[in-house]
PDB file of N, CA and C in Angstrom:
ATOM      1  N   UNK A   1      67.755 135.407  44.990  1.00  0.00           N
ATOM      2  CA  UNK A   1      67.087 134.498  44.075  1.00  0.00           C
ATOM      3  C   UNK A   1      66.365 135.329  43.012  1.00  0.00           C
ATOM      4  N   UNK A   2      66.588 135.036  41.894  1.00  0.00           N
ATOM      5  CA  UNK A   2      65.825 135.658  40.824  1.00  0.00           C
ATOM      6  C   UNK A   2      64.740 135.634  40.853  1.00  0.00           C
ATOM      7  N   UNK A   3      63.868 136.130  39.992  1.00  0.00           N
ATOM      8  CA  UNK A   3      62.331 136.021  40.119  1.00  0.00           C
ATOM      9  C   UNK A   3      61.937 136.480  38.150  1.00  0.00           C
ATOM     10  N   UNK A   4      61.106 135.697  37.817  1.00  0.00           N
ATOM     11  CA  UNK A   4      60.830 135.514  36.900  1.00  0.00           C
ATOM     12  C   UNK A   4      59.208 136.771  36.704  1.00  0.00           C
ATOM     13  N   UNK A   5      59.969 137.116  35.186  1.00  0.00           N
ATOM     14  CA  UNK A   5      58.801 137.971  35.098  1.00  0.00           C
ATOM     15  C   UNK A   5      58.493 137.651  34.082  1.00  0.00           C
ATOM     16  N   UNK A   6      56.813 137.437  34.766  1.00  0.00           N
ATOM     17  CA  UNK A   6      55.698 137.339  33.695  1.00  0.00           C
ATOM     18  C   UNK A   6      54.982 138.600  33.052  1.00  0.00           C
ATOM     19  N   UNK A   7      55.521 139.222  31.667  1.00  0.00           N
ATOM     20  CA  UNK A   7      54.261 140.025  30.666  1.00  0.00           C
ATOM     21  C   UNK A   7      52.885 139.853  30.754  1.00  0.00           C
ATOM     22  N   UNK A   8      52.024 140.448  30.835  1.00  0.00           N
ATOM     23  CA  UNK A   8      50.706 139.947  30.533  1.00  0.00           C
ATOM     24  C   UNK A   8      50.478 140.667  29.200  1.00  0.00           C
ATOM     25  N   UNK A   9      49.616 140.469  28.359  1.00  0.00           N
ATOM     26  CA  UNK A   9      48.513 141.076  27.674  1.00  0.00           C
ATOM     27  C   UNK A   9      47.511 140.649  27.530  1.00  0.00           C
ATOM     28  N   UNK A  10      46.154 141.916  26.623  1.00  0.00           N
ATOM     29  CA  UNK A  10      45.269 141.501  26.477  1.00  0.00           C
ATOM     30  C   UNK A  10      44.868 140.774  25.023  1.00  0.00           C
ATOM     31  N   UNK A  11      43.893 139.709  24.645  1.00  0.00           N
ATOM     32  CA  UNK A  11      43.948 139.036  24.032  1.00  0.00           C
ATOM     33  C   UNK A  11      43.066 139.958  22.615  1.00  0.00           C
ATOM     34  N   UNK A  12      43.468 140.258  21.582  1.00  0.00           N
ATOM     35  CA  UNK A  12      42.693 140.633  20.233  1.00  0.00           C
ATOM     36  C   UNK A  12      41.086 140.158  20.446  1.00  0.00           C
ATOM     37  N   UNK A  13      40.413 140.584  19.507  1.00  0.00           N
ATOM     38  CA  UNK A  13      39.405 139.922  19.628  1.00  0.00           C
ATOM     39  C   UNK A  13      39.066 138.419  18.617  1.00  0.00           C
ATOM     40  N   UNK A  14      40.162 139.170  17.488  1.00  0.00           N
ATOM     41  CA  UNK A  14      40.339 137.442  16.587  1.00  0.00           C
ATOM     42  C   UNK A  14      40.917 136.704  17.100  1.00  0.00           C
ATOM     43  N   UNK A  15      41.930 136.781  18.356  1.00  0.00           N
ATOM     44  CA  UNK A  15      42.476 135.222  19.016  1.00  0.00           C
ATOM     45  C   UNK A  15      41.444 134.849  19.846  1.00  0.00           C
ATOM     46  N   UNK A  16      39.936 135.337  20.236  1.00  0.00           N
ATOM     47  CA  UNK A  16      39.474 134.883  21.293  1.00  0.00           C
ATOM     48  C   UNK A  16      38.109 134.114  20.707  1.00  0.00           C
ATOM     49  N   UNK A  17      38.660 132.818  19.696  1.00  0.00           N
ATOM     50  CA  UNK A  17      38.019 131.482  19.435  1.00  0.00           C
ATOM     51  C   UNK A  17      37.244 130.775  20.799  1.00  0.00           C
ATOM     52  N   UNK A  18      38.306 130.677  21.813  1.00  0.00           N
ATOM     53  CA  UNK A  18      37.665 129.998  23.061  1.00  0.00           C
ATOM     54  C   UNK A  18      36.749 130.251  23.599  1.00  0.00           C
ATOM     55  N   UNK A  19      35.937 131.624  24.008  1.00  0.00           N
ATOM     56  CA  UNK A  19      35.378 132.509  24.630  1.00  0.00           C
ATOM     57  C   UNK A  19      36.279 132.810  25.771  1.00  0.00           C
ATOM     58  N   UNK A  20      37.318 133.087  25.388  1.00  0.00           N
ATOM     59  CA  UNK A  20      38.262 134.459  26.462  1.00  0.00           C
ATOM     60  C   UNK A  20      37.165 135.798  26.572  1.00  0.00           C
ATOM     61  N   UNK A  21      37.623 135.712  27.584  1.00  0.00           N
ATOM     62  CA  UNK A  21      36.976 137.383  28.038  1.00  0.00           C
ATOM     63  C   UNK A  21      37.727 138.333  27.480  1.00  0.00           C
ATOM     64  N   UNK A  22      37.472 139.787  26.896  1.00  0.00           N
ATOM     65  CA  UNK A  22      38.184 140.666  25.895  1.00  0.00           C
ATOM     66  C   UNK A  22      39.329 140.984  26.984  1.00  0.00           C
ATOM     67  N   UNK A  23      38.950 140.993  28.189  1.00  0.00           N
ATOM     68  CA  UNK A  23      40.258 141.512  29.264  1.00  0.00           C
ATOM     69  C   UNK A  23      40.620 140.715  30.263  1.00  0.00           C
ATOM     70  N   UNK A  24      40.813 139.459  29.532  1.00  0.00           N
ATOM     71  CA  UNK A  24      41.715 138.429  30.186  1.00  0.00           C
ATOM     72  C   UNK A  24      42.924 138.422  29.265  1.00  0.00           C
ATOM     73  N   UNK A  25      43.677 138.721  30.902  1.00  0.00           N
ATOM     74  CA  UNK A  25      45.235 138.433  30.418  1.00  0.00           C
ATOM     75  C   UNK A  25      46.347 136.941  30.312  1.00  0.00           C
ATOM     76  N   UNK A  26      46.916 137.393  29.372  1.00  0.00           N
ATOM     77  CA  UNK A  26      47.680 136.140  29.588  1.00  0.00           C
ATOM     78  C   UNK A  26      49.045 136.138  29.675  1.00  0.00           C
ATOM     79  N   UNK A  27      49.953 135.052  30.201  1.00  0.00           N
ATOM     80  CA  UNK A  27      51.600 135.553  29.878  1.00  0.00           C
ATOM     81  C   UNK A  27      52.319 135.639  28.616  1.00  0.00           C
ATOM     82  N   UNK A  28      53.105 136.346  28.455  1.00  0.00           N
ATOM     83  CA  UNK A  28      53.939 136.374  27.094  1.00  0.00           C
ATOM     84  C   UNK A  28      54.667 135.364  27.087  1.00  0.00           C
ATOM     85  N   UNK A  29      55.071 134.761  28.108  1.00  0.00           N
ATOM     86  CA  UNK A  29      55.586 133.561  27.687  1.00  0.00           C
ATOM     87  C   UNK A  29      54.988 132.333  26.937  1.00  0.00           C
ATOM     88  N   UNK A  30      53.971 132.053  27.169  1.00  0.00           N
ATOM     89  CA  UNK A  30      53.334 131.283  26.778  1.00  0.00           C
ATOM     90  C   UNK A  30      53.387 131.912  24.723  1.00  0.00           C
ATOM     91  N   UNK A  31      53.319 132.889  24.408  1.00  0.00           N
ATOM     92  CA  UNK A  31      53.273 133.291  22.832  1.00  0.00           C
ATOM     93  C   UNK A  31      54.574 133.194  22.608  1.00  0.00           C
ATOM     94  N   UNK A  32      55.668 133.388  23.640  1.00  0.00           N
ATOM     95  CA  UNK A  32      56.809 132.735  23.046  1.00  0.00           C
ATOM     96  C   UNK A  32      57.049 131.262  22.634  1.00  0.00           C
ATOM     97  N   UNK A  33      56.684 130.855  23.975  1.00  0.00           N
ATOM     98  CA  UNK A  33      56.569 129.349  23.264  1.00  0.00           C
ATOM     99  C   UNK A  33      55.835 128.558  22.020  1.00  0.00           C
ATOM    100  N   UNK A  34      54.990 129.470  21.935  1.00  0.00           N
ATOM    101  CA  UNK A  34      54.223 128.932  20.545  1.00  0.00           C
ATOM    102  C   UNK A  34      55.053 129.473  19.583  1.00  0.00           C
ATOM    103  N   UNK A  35      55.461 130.484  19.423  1.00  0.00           N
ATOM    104  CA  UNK A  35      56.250 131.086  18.823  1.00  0.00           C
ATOM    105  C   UNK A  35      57.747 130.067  18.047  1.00  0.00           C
ATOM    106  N   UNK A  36      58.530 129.458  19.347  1.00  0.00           N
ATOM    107  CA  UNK A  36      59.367 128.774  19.176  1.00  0.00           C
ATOM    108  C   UNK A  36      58.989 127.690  18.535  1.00  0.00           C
ATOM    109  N   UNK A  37      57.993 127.164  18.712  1.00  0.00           N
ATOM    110  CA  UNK A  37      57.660 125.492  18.116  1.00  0.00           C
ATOM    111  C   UNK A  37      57.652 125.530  16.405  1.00  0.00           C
ATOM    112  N   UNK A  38      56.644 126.742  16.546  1.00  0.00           N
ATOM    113  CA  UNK A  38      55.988 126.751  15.209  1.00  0.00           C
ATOM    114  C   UNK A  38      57.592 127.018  14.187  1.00  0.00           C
ATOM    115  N   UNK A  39      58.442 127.942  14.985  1.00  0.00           N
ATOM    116  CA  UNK A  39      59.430 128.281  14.461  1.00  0.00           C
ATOM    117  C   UNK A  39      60.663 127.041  14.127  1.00  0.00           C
ATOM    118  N   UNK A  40      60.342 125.288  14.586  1.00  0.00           N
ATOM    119  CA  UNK A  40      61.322 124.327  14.518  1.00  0.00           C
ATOM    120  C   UNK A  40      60.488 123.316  13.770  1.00  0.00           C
ATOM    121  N   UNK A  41      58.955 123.845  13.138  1.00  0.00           N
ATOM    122  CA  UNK A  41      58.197 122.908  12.438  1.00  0.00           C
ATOM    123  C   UNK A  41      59.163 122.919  11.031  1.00  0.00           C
ATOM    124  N   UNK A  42      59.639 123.536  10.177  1.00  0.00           N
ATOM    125  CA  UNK A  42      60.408 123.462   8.975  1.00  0.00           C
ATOM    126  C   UNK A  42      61.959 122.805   9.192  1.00  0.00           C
ATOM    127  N   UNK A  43      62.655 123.004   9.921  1.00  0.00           N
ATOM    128  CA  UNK A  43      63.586 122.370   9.997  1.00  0.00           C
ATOM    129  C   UNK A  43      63.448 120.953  10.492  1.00  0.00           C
ATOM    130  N   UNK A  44      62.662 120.807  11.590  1.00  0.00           N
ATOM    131  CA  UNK A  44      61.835 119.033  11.371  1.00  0.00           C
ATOM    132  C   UNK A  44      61.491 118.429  10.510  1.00  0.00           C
ATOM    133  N   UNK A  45      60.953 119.513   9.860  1.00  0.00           N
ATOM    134  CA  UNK A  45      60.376 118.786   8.083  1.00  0.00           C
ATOM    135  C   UNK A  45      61.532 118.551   7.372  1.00  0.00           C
ATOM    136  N   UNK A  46      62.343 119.184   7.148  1.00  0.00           N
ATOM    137  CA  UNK A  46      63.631 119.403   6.321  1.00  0.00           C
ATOM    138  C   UNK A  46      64.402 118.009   6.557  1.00  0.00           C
ATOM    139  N   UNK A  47      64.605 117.775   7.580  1.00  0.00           N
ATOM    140  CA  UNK A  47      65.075 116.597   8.159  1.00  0.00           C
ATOM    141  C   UNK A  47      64.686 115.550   8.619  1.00  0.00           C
ATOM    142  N   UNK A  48      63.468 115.337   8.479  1.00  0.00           N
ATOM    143  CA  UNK A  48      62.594 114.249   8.022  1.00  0.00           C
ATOM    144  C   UNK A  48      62.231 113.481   9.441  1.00  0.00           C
ATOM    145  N   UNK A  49      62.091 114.637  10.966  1.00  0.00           N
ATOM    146  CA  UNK A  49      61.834 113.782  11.725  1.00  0.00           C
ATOM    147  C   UNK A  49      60.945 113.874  12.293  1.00  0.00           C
ATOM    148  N   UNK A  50      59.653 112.709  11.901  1.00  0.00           N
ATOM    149  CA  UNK A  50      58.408 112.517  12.132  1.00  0.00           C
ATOM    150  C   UNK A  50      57.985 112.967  13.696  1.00  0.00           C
ATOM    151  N   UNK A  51      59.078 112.278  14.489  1.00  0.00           N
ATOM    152  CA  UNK A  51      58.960 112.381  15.774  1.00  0.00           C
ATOM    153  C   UNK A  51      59.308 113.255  16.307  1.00  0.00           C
ATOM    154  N   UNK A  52      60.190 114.302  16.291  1.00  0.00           N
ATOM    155  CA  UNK A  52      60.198 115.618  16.518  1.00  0.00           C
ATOM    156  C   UNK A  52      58.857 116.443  15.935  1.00  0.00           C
ATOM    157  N   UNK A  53      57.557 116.361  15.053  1.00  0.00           N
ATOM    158  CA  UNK A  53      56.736 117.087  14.308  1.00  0.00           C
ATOM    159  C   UNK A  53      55.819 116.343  15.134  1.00  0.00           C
ATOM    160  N   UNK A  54      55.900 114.818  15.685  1.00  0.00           N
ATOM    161  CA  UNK A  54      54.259 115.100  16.427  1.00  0.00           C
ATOM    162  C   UNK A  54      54.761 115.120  18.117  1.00  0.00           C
ATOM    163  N   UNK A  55      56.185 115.618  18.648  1.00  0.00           N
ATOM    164  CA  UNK A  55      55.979 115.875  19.863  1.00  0.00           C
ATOM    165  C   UNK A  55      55.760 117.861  19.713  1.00  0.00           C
ATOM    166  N   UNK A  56      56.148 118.470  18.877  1.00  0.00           N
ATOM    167  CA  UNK A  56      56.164 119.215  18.633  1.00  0.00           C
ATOM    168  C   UNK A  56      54.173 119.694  18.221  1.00  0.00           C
ATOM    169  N   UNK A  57      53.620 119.134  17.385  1.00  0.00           N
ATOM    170  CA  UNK A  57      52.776 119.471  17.462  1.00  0.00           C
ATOM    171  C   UNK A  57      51.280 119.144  18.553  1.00  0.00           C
ATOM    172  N   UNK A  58      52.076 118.071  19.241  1.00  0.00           N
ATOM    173  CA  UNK A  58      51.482 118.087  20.549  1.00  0.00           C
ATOM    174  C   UNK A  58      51.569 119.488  21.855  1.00  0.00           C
ATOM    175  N   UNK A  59      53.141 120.244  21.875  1.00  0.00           N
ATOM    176  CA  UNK A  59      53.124 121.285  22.355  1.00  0.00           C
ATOM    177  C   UNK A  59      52.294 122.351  22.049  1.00  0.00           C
ATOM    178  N   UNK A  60      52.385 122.288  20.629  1.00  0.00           N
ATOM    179  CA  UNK A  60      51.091 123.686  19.919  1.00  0.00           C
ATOM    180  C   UNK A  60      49.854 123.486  20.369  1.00  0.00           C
ATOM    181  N   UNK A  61      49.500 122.457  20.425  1.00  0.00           N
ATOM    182  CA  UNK A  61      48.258 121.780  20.851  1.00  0.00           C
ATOM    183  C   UNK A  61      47.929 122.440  22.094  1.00  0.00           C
ATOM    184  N   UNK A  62      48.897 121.986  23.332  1.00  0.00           N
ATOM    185  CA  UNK A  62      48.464 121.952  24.395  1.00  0.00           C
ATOM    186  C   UNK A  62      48.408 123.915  24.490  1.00  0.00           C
ATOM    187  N   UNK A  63      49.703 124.218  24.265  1.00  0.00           N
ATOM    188  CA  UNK A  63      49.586 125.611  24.370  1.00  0.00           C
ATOM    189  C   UNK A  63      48.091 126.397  23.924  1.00  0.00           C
ATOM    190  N   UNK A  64      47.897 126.146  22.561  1.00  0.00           N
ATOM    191  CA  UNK A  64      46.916 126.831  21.818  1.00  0.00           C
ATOM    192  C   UNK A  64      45.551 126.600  22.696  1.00  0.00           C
ATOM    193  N   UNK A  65      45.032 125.489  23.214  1.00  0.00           N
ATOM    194  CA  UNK A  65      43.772 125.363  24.147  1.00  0.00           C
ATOM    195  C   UNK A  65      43.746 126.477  25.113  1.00  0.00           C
ATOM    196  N   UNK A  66      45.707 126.451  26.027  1.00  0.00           N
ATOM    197  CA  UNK A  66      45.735 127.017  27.106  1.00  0.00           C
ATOM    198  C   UNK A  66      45.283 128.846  26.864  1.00  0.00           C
ATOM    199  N   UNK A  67      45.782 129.134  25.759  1.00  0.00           N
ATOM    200  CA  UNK A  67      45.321 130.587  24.946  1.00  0.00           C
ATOM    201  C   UNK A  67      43.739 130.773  24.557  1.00  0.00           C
ATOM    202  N   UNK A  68      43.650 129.976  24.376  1.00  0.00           N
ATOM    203  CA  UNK A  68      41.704 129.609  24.010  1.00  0.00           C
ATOM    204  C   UNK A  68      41.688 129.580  22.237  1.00  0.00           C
ATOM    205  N   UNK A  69      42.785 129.066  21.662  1.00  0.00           N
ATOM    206  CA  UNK A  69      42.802 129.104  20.011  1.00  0.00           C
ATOM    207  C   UNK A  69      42.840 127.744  19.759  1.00  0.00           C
ATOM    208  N   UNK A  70      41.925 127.737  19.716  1.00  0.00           N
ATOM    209  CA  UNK A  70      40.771 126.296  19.799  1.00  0.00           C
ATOM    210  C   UNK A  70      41.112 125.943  18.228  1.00  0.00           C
ATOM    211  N   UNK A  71      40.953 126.545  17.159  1.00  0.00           N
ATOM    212  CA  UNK A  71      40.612 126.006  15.614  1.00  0.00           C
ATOM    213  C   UNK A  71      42.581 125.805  15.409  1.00  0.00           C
ATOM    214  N   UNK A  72      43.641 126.802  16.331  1.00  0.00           N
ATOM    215  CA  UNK A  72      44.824 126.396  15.857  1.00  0.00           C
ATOM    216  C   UNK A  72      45.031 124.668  16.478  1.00  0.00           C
ATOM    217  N   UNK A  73      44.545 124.789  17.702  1.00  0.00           N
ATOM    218  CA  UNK A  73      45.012 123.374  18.433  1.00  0.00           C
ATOM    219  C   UNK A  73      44.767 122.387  17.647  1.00  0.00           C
ATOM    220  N   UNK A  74      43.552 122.447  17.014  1.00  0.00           N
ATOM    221  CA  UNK A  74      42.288 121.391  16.355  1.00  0.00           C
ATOM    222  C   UNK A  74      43.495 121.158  15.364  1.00  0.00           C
ATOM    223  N   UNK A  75      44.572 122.283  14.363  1.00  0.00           N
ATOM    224  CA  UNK A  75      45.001 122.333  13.846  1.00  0.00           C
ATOM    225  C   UNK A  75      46.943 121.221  13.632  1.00  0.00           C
ATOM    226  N   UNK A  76      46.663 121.841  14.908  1.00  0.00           N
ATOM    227  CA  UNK A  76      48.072 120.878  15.249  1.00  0.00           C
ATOM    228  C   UNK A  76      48.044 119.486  15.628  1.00  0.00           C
ATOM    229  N   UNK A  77      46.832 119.350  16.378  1.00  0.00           N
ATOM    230  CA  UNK A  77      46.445 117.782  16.344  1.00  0.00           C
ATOM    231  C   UNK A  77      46.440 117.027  15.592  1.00  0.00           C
ATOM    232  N   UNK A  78      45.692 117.526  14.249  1.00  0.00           N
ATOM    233  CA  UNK A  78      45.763 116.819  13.013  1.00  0.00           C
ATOM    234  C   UNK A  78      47.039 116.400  12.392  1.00  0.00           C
ATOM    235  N   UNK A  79      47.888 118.124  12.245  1.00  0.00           N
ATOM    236  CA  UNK A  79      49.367 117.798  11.894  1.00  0.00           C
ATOM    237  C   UNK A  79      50.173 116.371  12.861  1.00  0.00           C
ATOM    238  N   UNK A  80      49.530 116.608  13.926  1.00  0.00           N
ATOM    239  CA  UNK A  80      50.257 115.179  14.957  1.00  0.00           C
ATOM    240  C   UNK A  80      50.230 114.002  14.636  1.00  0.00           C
ATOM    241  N   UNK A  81      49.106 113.876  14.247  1.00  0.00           N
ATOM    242  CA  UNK A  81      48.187 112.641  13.980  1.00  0.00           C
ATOM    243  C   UNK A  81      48.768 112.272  12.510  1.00  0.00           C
ATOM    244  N   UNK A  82      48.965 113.327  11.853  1.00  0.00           N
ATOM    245  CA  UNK A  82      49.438 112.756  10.079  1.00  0.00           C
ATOM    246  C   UNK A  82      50.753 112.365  10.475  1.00  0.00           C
ATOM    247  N   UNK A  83      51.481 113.263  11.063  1.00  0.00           N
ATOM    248  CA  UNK A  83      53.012 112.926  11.434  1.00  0.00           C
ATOM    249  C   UNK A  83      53.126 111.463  11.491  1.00  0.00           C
ATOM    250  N   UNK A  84      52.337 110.439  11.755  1.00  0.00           N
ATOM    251  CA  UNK A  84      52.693 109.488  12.817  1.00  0.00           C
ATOM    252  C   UNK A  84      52.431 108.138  11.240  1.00  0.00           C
ATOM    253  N   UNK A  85      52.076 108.983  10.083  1.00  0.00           N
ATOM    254  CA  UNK A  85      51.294 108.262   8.903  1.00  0.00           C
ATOM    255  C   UNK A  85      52.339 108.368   7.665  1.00  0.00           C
ATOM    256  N   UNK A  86      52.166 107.554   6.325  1.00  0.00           N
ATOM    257  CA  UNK A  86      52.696 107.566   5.537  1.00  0.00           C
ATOM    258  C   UNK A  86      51.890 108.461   4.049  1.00  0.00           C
ATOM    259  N   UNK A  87      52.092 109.584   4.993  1.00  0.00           N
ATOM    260  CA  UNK A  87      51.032 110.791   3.146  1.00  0.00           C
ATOM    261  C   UNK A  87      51.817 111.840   3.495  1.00  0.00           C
ATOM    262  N   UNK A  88      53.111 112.056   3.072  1.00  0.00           N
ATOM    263  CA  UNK A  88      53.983 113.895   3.181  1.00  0.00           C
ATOM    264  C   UNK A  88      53.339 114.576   2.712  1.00  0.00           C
ATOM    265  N   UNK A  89      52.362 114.510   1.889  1.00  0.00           N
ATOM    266  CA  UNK A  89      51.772 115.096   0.832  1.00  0.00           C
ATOM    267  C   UNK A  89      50.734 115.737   1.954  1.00  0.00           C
ATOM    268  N   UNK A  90      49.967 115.530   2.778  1.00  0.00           N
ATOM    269  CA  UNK A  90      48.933 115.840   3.094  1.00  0.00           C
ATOM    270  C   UNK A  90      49.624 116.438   4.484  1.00  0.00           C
ATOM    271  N   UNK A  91      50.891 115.982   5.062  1.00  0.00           N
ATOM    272  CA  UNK A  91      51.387 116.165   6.070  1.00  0.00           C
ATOM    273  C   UNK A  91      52.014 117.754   5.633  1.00  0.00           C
ATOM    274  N   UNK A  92      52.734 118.064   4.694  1.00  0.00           N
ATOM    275  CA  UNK A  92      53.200 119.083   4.290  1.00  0.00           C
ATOM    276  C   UNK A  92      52.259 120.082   4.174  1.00  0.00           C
ATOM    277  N   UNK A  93      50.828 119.860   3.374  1.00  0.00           N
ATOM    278  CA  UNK A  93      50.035 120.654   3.916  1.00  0.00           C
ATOM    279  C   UNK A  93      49.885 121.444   4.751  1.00  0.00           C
ATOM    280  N   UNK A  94      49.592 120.262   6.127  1.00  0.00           N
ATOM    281  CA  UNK A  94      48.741 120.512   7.188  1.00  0.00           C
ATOM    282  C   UNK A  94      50.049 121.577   8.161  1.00  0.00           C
ATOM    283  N   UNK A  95      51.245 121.448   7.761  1.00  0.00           N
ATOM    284  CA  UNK A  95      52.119 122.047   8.798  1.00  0.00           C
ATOM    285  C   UNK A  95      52.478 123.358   8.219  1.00  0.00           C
ATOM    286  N   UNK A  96      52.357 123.554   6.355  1.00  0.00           N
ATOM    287  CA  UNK A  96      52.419 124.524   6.167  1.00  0.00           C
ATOM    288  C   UNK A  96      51.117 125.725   6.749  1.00  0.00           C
ATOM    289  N   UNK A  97      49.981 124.895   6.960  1.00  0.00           N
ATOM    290  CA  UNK A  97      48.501 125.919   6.974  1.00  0.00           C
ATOM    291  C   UNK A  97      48.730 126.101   9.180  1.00  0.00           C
ATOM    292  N   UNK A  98      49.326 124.892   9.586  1.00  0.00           N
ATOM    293  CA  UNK A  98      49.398 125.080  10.895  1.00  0.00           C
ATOM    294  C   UNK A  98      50.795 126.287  11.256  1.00  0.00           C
ATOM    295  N   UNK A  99      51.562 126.007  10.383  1.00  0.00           N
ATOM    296  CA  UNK A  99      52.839 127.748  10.669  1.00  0.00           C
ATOM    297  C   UNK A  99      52.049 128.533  10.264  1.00  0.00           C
ATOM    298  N   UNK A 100      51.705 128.565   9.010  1.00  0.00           N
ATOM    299  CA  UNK A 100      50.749 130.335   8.322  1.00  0.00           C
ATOM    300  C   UNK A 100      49.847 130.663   9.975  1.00  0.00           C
ATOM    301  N   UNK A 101      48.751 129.932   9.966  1.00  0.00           N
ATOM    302  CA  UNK A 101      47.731 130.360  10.810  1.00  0.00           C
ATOM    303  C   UNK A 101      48.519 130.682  12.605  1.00  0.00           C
ATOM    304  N   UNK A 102      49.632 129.890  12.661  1.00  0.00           N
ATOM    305  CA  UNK A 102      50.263 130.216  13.848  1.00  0.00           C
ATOM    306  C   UNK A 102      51.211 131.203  14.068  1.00  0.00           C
ATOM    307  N   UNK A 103      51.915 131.480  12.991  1.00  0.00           N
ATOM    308  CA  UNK A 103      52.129 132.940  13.150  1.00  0.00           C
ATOM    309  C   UNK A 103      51.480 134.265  13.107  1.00  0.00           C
ATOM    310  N   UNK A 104      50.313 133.849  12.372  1.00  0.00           N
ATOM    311  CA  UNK A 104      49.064 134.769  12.078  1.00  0.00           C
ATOM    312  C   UNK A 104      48.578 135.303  13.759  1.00  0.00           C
ATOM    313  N   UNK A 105      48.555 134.307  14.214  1.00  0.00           N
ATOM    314  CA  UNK A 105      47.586 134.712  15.550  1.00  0.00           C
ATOM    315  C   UNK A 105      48.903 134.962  16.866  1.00  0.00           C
ATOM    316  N   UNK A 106      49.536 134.975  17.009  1.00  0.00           N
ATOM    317  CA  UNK A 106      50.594 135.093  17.451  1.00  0.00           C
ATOM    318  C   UNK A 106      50.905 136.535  17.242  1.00  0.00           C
ATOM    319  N   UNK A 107      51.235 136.889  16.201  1.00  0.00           N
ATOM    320  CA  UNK A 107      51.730 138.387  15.725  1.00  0.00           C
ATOM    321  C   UNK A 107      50.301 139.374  16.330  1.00  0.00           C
ATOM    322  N   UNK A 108      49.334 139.003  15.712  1.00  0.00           N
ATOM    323  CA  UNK A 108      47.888 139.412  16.435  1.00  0.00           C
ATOM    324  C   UNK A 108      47.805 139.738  17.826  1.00  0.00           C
ATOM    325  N   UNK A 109      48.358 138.455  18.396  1.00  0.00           N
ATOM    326  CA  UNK A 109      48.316 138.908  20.287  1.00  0.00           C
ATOM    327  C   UNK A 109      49.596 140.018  20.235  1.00  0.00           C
ATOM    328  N   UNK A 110      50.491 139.877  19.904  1.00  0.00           N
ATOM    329  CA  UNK A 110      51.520 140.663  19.842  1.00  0.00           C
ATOM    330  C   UNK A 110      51.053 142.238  19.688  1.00  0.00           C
ATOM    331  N   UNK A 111      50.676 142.387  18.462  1.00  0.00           N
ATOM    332  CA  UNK A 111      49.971 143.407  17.785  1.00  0.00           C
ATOM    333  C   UNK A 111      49.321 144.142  19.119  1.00  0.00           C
ATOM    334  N   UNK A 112      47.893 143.528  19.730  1.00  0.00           N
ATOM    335  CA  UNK A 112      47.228 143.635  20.413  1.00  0.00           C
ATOM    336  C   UNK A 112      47.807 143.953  21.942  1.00  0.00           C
ATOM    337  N   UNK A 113      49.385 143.858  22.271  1.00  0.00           N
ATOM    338  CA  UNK A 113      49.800 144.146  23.541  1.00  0.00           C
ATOM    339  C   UNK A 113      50.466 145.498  23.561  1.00  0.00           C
ATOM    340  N   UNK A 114      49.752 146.831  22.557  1.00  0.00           N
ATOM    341  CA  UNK A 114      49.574 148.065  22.455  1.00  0.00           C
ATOM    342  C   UNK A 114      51.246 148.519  21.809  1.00  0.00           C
ATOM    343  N   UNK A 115      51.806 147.738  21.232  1.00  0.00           N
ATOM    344  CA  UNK A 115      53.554 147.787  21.298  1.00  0.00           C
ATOM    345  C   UNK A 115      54.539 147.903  22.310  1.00  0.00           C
ATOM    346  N   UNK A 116      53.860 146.764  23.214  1.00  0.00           N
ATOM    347  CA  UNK A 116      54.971 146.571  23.744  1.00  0.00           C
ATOM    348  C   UNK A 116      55.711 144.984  23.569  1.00  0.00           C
ATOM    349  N   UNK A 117      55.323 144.554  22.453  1.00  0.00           N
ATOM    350  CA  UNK A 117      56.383 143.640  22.177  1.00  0.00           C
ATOM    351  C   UNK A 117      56.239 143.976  20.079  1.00  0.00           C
ATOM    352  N   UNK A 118      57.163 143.554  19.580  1.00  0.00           N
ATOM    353  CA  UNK A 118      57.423 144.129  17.907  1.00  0.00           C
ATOM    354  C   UNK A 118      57.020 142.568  17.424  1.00  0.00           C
ATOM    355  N   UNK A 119      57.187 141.402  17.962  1.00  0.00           N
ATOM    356  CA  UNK A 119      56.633 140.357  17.554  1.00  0.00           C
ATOM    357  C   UNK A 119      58.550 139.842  16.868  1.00  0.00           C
ATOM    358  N   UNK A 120      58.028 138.946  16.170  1.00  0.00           N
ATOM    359  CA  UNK A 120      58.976 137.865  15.983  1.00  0.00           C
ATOM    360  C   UNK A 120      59.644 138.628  14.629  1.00  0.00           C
ATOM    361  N   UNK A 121      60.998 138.811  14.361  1.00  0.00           N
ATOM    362  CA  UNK A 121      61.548 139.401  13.009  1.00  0.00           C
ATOM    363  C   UNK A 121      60.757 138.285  11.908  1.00  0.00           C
ATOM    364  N   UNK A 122      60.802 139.312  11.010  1.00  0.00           N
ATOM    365  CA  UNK A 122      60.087 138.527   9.593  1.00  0.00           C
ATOM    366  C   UNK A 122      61.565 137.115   8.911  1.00  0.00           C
ATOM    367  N   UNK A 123      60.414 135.874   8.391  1.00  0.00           N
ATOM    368  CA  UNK A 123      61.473 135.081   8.028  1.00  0.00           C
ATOM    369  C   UNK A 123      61.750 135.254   6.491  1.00  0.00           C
ATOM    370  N   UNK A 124      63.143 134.988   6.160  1.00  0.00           N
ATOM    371  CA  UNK A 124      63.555 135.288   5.132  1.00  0.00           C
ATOM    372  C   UNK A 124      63.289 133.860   4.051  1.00  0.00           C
TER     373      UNK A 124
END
């Protein structure tokens, strides 16, 4: 039977919004998964499906608390919450400032796991 391996690292001191302890670890999986979401917020947009952007930004949500990045969650909630409304205008915003700031802190923990992960290739 396989066995699944969990990465740990330690958390930057700019991802630790929550009050994480400087040497609490967490799994890399979990930054993958944020990783992935944030990475299917533009092609949701592209294709106009509301409901893919607030189950999606419900995942960022939950993830980002579980990390202790409290101001991203706060962040994706909102994007959830517009998703569900008639203003693209304000919705486009909120998902462009929720990818910027979520790859921002993401690459950061990355950064911060001494190189042993290179983080996500740059998007073109």
């Amino acid at each position: 039977m396989a066995q699944d391996i969990i990465v740990r690292l330690r958390l930057p001191v700019s991802a630790r919004q929550g009050g994480r302890n400087m040497n609490e670890e967490i799994p890399l999986v979990l930054l993958d998964d944020l990783a992935l979401k944030l990475a299917e917020i533009s092609p949701a947009w592209s294709a106009g499906r509301s409901d893919l952007l607030v189950s999606l930004s419900r995942g960022i949500t939950a993830i980002s608390d579980q990390l202790g990045l409290h101001d991203l969650a706060a962040l994706a909630d909102s994007a959830g919450r517009l998703a569900g409304r008639d203003d693209p205008a304000a919705l486009a915003a909120r998902l462009a400032r929720l990818v910027r700031m979520g790859e921002a802190e993401v690459q950061a923990c990355w950064i911060a796991s001494d190189g042993n992960r290179s983080g996500p290739a740059p998007r073109g």
